[in-house]
N, C-alpha and C. Protein backbone atom coordinates (compact mmCIF):
# COMPACT_ATOMS: atom_id res chain seq x y z
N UNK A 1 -4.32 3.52 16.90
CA UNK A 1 -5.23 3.45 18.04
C UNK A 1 -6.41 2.57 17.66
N UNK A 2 -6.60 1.78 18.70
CA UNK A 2 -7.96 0.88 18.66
C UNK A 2 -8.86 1.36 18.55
N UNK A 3 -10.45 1.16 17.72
CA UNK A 3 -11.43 1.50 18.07
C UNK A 3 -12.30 0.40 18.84
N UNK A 4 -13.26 0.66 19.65
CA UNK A 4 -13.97 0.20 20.62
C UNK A 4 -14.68 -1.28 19.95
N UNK A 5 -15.31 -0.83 17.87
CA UNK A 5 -15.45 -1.61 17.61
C UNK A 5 -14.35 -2.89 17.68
N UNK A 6 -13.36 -2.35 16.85
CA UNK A 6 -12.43 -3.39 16.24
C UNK A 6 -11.86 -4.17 17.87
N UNK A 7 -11.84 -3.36 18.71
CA UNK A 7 -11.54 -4.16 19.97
C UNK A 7 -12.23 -5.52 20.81
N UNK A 8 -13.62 -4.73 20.45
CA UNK A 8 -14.80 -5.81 20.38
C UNK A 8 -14.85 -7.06 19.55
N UNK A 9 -14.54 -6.60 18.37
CA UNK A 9 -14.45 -7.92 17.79
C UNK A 9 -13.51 -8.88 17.63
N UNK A 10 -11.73 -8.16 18.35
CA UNK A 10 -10.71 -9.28 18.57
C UNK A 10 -11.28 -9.55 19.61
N UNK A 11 -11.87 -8.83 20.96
CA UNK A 11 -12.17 -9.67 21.98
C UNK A 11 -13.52 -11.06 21.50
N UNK A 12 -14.05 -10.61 20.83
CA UNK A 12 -15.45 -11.71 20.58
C UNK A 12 -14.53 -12.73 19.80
N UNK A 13 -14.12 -12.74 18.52
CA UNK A 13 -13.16 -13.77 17.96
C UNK A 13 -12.49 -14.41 19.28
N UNK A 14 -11.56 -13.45 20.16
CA UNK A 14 -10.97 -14.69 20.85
C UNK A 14 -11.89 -15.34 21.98
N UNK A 15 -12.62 -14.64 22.51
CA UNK A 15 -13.39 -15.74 23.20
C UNK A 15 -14.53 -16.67 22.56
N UNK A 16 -14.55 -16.59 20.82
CA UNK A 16 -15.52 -17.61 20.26
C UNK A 16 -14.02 -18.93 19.97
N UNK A 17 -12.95 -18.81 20.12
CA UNK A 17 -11.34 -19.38 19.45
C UNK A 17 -12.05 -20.27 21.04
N UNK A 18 -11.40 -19.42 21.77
CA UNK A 18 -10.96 -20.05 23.33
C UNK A 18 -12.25 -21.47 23.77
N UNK A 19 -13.20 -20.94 23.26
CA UNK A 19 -14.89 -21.96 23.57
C UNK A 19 -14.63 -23.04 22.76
N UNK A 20 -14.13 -22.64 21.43
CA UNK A 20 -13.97 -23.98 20.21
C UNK A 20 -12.90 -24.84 20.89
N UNK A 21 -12.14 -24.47 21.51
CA UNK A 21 -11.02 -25.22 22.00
C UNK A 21 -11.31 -25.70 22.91
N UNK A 22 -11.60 -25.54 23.79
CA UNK A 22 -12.31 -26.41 25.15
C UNK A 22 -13.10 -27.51 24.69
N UNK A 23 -14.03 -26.81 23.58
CA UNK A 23 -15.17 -28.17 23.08
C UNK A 23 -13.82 -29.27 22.68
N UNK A 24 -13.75 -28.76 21.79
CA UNK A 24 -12.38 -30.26 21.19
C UNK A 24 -11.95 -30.93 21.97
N UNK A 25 -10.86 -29.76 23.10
CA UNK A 25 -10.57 -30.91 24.17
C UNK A 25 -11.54 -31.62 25.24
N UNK A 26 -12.50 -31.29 25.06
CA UNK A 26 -13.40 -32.24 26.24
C UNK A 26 -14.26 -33.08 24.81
N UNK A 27 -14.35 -32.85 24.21
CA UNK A 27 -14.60 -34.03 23.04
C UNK A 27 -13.85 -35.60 23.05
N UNK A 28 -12.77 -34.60 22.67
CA UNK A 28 -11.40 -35.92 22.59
C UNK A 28 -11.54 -37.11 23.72
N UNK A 29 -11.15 -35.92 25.34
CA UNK A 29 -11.53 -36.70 26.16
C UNK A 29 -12.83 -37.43 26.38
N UNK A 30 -14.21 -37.25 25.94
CA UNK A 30 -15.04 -37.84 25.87
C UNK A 30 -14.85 -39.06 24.92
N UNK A 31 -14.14 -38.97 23.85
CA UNK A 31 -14.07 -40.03 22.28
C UNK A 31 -13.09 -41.15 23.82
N UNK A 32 -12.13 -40.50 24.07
CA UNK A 32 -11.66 -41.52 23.98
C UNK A 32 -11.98 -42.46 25.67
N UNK A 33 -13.10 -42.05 26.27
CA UNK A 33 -13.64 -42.42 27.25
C UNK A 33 -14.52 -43.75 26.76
N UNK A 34 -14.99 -43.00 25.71
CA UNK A 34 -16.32 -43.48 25.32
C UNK A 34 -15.34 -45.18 24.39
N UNK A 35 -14.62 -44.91 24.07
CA UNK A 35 -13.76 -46.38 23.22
C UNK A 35 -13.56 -46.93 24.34
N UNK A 36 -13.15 -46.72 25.45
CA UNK A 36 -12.98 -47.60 26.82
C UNK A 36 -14.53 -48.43 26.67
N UNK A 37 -15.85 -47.81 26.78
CA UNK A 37 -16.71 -48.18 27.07
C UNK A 37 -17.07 -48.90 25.85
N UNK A 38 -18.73 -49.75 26.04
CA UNK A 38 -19.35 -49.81 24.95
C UNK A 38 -19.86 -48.90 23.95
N UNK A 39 -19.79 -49.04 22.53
CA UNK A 39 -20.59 -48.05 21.85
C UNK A 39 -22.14 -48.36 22.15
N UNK A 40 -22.61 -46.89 21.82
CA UNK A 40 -23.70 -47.43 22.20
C UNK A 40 -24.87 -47.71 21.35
N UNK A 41 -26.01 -47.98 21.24
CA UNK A 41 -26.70 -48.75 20.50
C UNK A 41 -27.06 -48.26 19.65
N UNK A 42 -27.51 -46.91 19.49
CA UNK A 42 -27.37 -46.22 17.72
C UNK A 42 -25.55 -46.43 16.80
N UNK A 43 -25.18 -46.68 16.97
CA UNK A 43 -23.49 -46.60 16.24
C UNK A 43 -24.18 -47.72 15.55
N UNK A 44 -23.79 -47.98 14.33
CA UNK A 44 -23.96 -48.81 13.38
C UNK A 44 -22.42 -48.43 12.89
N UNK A 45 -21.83 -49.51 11.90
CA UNK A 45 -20.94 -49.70 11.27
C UNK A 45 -20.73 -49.67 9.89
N UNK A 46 -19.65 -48.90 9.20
CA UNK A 46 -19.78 -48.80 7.80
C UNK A 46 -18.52 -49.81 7.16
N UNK A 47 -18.47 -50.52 6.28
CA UNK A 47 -17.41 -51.62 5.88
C UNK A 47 -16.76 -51.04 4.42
N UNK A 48 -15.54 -50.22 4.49
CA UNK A 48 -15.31 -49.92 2.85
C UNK A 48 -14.33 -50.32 2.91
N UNK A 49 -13.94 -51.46 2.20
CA UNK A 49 -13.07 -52.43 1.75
C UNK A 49 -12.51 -52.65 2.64
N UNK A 50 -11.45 -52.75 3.81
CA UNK A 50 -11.04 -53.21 4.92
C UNK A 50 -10.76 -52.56 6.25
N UNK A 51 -11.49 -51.04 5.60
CA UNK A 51 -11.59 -50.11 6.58
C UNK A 51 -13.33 -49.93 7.59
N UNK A 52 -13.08 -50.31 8.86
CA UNK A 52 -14.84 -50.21 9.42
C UNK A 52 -15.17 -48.67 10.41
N UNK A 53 -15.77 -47.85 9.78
CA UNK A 53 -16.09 -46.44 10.19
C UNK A 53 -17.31 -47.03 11.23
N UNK A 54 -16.81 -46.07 12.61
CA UNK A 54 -18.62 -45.96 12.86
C UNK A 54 -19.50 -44.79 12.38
N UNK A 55 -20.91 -45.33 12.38
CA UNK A 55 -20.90 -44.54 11.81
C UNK A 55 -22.55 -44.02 12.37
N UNK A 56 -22.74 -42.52 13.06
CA UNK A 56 -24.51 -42.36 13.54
C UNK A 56 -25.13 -41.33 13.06
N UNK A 57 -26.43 -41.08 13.81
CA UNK A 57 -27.19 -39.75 13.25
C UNK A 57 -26.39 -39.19 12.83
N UNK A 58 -25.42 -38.38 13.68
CA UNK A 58 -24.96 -37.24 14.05
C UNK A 58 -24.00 -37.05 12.76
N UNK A 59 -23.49 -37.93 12.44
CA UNK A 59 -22.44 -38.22 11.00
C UNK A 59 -23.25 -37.80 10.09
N UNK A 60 -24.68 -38.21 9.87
CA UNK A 60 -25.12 -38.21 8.98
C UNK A 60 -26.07 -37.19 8.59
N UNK A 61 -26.09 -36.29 9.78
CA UNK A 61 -26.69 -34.79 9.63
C UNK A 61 -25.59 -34.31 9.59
N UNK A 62 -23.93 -34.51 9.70
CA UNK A 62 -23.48 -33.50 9.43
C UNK A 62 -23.01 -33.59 8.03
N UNK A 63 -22.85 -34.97 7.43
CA UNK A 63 -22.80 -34.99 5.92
C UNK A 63 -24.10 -34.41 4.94
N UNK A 64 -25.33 -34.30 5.36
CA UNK A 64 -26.28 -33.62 4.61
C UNK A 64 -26.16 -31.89 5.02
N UNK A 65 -25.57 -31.64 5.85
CA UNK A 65 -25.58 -30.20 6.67
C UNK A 65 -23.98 -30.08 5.30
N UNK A 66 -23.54 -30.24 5.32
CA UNK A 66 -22.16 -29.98 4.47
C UNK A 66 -22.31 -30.36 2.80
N UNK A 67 -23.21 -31.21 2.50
CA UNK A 67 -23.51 -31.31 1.30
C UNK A 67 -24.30 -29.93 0.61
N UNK A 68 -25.39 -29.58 1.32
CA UNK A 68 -26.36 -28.50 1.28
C UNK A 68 -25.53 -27.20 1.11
N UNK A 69 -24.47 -27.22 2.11
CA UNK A 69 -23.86 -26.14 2.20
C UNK A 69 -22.83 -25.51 1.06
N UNK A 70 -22.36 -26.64 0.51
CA UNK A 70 -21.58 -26.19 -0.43
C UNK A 70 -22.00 -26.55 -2.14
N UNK A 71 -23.65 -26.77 -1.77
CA UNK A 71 -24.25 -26.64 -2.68
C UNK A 71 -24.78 -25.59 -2.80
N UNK A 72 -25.40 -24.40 -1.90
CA UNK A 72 -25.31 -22.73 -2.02
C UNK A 72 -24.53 -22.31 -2.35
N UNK A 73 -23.08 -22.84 -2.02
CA UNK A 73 -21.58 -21.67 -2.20
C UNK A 73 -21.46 -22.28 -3.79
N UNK A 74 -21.51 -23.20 -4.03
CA UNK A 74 -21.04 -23.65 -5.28
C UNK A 74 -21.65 -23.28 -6.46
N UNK A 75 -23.20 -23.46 -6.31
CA UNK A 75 -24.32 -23.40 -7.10
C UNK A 75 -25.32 -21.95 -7.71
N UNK A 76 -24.61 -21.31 -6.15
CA UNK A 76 -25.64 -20.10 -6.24
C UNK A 76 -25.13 -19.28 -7.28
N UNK A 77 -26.01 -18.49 -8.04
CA UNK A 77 -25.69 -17.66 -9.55
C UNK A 77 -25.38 -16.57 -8.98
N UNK A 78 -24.02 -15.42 -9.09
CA UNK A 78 -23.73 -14.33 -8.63
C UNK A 78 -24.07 -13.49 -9.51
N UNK A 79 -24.62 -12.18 -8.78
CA UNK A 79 -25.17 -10.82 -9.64
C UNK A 79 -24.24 -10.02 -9.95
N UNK A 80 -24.56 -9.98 -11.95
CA UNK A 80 -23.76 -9.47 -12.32
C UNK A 80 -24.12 -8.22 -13.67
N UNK A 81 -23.26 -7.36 -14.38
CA UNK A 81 -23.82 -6.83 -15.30
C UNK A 81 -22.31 -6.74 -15.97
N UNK A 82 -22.58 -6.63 -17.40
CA UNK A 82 -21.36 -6.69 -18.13
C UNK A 82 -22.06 -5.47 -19.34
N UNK A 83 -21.47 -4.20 -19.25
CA UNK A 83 -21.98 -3.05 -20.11
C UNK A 83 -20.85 -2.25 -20.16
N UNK A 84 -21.38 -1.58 -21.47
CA UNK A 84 -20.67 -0.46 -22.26
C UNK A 84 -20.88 0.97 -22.02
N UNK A 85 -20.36 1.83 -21.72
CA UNK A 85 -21.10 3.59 -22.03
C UNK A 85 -19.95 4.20 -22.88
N UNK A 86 -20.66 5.42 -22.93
CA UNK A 86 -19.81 6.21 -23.45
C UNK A 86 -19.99 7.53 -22.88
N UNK A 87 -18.60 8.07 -22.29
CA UNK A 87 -18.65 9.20 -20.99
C UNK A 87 -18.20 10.49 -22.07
N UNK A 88 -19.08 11.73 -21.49
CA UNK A 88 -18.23 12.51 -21.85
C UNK A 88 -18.41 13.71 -20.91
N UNK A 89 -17.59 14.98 -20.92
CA UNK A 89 -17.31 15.80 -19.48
C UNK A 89 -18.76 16.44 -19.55
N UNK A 90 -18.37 16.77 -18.18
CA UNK A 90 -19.47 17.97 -17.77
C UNK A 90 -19.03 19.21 -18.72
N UNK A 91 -18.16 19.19 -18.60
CA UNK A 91 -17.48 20.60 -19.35
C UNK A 91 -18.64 20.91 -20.65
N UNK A 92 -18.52 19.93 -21.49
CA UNK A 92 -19.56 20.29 -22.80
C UNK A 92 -20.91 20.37 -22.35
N UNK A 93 -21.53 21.19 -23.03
CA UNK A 93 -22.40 22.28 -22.36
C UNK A 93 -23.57 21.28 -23.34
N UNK A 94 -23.19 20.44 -24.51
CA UNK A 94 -24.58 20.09 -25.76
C UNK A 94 -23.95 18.54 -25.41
N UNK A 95 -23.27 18.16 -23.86
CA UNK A 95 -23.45 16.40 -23.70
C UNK A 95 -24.63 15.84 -23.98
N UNK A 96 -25.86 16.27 -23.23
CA UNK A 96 -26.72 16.02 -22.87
C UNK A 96 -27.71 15.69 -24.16
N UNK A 97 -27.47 16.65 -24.64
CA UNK A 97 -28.05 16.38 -26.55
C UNK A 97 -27.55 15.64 -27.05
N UNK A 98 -25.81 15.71 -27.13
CA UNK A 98 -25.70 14.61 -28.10
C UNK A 98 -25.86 13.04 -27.55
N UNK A 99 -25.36 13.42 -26.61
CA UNK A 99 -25.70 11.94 -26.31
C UNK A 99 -27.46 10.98 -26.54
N UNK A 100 -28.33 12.08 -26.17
CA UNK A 100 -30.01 11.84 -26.66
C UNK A 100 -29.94 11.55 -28.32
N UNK A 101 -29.05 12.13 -28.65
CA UNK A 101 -29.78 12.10 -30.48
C UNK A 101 -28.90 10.56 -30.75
N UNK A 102 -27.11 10.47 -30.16
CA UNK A 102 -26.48 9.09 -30.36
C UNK A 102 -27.72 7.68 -29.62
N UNK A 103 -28.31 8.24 -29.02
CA UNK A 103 -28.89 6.79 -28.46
C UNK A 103 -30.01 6.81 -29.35
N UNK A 104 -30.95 7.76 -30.33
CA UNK A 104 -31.86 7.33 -31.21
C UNK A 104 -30.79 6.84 -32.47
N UNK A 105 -29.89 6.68 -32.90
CA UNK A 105 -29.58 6.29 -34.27
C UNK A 105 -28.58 5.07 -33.56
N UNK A 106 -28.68 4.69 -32.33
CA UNK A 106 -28.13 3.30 -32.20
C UNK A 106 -28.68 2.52 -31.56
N UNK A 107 -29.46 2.86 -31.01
CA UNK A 107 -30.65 2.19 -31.14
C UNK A 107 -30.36 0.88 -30.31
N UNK A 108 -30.38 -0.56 -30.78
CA UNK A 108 -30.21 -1.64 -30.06
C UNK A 108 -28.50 -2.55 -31.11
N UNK A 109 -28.30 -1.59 -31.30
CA UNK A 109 -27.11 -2.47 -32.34
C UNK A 109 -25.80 -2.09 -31.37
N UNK A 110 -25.19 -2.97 -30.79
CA UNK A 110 -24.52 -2.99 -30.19
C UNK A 110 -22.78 -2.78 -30.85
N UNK A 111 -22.72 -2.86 -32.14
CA UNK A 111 -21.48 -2.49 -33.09
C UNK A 111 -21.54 -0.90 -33.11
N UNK A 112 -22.26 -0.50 -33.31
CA UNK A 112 -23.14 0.79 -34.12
C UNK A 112 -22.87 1.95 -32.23
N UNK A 113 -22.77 1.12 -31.09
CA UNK A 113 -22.70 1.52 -30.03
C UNK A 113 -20.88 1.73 -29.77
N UNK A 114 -20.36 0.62 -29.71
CA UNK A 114 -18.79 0.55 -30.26
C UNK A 114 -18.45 1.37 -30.85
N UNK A 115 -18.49 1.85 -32.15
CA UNK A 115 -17.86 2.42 -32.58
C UNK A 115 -18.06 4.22 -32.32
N UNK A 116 -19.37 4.42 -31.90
CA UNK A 116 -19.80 5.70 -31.03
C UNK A 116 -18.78 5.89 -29.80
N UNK A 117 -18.73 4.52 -29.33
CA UNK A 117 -17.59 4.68 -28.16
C UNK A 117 -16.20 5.36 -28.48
N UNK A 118 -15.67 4.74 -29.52
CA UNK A 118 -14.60 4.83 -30.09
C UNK A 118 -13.97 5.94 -30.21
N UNK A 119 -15.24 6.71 -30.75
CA UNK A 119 -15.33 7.91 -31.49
C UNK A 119 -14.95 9.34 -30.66
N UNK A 120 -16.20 9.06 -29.45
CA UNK A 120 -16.22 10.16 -28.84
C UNK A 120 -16.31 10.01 -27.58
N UNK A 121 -15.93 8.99 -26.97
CA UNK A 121 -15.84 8.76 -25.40
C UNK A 121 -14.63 9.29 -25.06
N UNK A 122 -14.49 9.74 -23.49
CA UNK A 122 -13.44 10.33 -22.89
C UNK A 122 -13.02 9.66 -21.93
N UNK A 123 -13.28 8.00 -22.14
CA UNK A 123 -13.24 7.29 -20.70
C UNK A 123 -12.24 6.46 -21.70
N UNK A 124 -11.00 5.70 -21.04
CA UNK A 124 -9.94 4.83 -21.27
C UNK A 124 -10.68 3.40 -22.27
N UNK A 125 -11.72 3.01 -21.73
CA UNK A 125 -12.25 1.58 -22.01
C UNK A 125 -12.60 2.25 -23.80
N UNK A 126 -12.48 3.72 -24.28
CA UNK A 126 -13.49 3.60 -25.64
C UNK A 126 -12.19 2.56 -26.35
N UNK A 127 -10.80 2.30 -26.02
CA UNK A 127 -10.01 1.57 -27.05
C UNK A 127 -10.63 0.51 -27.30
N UNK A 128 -11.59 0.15 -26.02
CA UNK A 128 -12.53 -1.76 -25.76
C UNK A 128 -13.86 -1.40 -26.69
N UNK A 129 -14.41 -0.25 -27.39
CA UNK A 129 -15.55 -0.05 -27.49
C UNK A 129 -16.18 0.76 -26.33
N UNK A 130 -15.62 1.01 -25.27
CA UNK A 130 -16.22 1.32 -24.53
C UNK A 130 -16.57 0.74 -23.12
N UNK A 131 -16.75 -0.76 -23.44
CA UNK A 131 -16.54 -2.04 -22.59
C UNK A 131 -16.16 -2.06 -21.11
N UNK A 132 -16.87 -1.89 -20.48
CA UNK A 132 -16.61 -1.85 -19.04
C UNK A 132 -16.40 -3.38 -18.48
N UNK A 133 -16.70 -4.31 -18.83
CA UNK A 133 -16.45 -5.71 -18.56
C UNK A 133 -17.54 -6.17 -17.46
N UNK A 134 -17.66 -7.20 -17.02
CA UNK A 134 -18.63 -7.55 -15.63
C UNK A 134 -18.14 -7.22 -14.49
N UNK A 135 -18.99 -6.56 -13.65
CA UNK A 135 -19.52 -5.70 -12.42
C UNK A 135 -20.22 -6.30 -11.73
N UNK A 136 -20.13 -5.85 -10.67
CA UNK A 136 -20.94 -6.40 -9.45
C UNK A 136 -21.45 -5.50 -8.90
N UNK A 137 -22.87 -5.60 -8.57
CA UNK A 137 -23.26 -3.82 -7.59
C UNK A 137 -22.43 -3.38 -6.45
N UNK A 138 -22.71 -2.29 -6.87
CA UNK A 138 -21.66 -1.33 -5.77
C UNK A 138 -20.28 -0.96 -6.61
N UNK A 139 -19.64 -1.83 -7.91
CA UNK A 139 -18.20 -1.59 -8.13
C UNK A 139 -18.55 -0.07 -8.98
N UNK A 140 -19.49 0.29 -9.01
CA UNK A 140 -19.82 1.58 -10.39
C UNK A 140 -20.73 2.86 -9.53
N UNK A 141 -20.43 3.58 -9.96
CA UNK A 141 -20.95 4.96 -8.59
C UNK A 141 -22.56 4.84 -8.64
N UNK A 142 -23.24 5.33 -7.69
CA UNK A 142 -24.50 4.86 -7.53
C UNK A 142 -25.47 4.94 -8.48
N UNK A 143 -25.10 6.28 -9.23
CA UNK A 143 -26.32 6.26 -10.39
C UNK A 143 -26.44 5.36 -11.57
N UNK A 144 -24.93 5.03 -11.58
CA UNK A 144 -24.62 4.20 -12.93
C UNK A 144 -25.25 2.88 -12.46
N UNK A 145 -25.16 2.39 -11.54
CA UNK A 145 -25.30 0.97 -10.81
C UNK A 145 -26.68 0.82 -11.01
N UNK A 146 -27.13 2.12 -10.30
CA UNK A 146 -29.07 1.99 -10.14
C UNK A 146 -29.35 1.43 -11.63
N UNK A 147 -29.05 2.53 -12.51
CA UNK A 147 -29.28 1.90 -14.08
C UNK A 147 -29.36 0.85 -14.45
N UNK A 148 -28.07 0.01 -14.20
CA UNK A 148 -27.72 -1.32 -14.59
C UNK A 148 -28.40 -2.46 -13.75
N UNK A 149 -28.77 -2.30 -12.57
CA UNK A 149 -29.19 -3.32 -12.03
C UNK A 149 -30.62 -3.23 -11.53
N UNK A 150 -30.90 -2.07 -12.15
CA UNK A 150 -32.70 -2.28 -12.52
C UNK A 150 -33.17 -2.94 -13.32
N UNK A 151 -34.24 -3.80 -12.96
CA UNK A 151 -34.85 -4.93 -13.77
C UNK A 151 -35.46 -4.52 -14.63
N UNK A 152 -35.93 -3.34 -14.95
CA UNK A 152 -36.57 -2.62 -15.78
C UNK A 152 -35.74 -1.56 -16.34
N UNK A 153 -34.73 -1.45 -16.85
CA UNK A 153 -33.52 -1.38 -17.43
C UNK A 153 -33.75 -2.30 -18.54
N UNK A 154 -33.82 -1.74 -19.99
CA UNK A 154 -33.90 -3.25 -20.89
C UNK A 154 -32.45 -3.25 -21.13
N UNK A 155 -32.06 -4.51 -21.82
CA UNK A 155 -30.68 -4.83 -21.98
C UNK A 155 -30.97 -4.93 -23.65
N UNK A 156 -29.64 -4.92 -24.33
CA UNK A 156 -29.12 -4.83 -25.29
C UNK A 156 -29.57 -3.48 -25.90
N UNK A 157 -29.97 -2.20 -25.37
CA UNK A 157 -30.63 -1.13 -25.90
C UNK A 157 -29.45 0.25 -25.21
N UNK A 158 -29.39 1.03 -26.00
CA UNK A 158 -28.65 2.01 -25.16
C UNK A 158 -29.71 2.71 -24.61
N UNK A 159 -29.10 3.17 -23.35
CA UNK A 159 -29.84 3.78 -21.80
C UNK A 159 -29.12 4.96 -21.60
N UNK A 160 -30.05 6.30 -21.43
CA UNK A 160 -29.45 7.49 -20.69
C UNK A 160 -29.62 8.32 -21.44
N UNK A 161 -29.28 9.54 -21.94
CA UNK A 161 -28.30 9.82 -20.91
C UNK A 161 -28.14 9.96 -19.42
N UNK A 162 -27.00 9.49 -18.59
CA UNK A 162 -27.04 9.39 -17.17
C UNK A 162 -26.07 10.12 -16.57
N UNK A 163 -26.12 11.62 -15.62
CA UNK A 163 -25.41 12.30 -15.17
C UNK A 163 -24.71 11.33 -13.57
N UNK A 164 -23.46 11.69 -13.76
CA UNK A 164 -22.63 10.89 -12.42
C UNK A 164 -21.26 11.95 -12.44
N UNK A 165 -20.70 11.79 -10.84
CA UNK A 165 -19.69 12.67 -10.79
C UNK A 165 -18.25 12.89 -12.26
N UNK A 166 -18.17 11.56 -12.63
CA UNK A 166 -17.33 11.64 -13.73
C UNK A 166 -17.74 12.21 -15.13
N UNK A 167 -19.27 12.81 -15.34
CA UNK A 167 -19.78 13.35 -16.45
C UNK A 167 -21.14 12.90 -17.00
N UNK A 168 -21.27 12.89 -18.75
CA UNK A 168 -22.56 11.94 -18.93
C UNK A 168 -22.18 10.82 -19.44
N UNK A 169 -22.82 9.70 -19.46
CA UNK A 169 -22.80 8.27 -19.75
C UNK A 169 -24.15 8.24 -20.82
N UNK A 170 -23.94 7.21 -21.20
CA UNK A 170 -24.52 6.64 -22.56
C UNK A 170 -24.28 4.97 -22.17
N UNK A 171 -24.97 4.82 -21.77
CA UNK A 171 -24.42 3.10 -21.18
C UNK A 171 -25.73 1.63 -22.14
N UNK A 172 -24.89 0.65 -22.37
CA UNK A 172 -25.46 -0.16 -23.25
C UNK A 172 -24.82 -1.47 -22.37
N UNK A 173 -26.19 -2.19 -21.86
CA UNK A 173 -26.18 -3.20 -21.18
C UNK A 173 -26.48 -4.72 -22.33
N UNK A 174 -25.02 -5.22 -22.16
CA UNK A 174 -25.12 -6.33 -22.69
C UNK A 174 -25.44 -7.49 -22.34
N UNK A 175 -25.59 -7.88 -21.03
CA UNK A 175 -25.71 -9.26 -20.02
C UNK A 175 -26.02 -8.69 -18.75
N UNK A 176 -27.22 -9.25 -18.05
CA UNK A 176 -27.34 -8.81 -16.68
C UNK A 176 -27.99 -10.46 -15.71
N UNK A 177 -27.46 -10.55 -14.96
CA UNK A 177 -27.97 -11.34 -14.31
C UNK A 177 -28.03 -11.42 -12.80
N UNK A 178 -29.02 -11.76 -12.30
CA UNK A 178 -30.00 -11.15 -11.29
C UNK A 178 -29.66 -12.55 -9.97
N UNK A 179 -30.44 -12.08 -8.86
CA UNK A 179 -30.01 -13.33 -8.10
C UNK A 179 -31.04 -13.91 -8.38
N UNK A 180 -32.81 -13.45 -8.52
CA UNK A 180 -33.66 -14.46 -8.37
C UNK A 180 -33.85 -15.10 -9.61
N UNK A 181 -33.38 -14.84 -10.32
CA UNK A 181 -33.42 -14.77 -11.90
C UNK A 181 -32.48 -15.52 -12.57
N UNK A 182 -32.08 -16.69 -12.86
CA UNK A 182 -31.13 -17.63 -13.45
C UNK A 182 -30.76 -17.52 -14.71
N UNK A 183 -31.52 -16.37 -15.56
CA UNK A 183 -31.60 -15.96 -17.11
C UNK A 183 -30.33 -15.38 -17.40
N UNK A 184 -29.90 -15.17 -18.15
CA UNK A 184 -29.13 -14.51 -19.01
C UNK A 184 -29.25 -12.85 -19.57
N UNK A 185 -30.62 -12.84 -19.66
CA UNK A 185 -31.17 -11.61 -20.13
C UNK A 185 -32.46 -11.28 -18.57
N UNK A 186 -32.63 -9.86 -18.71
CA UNK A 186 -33.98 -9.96 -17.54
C UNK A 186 -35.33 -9.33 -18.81
């Protein structure tokens, strides 16, 4: 069954389809009215090797309108975080401790974090160290995310302990990068 939205929006798609098509065809017919006639006095001519383009404003705002454009899509730096934790259940009643006393003796050494993973994580990634790989906000449940993509979050330091539906975390941010922020580190 349809909802009212999703109905709305095949109806809006097809009547934005049906408008694009009309323009074209009364374009065409205009192009090719307009070759009957004279061009008219803005058209200037472009000569590349034996081929002659015309060529006006309108060409030439839409080549800076398309240059620009896929200089955002191309260029723009996507937000990201690439970190480690180390999970363990709710069930253990002294998570919460150990995990506080593992983050004073590892301090900012990111090996020394690894092999803590290794050790005593209950999450699949400890075979990686622990290694969650790069993320994008939103792919990690909300508390973990808030962590990681707070600017005030230091990186290369272990962070937490952090309670989330899957248990506690111990998370060690190796790379974060921000949208306004082109750095590597924040």
């Amino acid at each position: 069954m349809m909802t009212t939205e999703k109905l709305s929006r095949k109806t809006l798609r097809f009547f934005v389809v049906t408008v694009l098509c009309c323009v074209l065809i009364m374009a065409q017919e205009t192009a090719k009215e307009a070759r009957k006639l004279k061009r008219p006095w803005y058209t200037r001519y472009l000569v590349i090797g034996k081929t002659t383009l015309p060529f006006t404003p309108v060409t030439l705002a839409l080549i800076f309108l398309s240059v620009f454009y896929l200089a955002f899509v191309f260029y723009s730096k996507p937000v990201y975080v690439v970190a480690s934790h180390i999970l363990l259940e709710h069930k253990d009643p002294e998570a919460e401790q150990k995990l506080e006393e593992w983050k004073q003796k590892i301090g900012g050494d990111a090996h020394a974090f690894a092999k803590y993973a290794r050790a005593h994580s209950v999450c699949p990634s400890k075979v990686h160290g622990g290694n969650l790989g790069k993320f994008k906000p939103q792919n990690m449940t909300p508390r973990f995310d808030a962590i990681c993509f707070d600017p005030n979050t230091p990186v290369e330091q272990a962070v937490g302990p952090v309670q989330t539906p899957f248990g506690w975390h111990l998370i060690y941010i190796h790379e974060r990068q921000m949208e306004e922020q082109n750095k590597k580190r924040s």
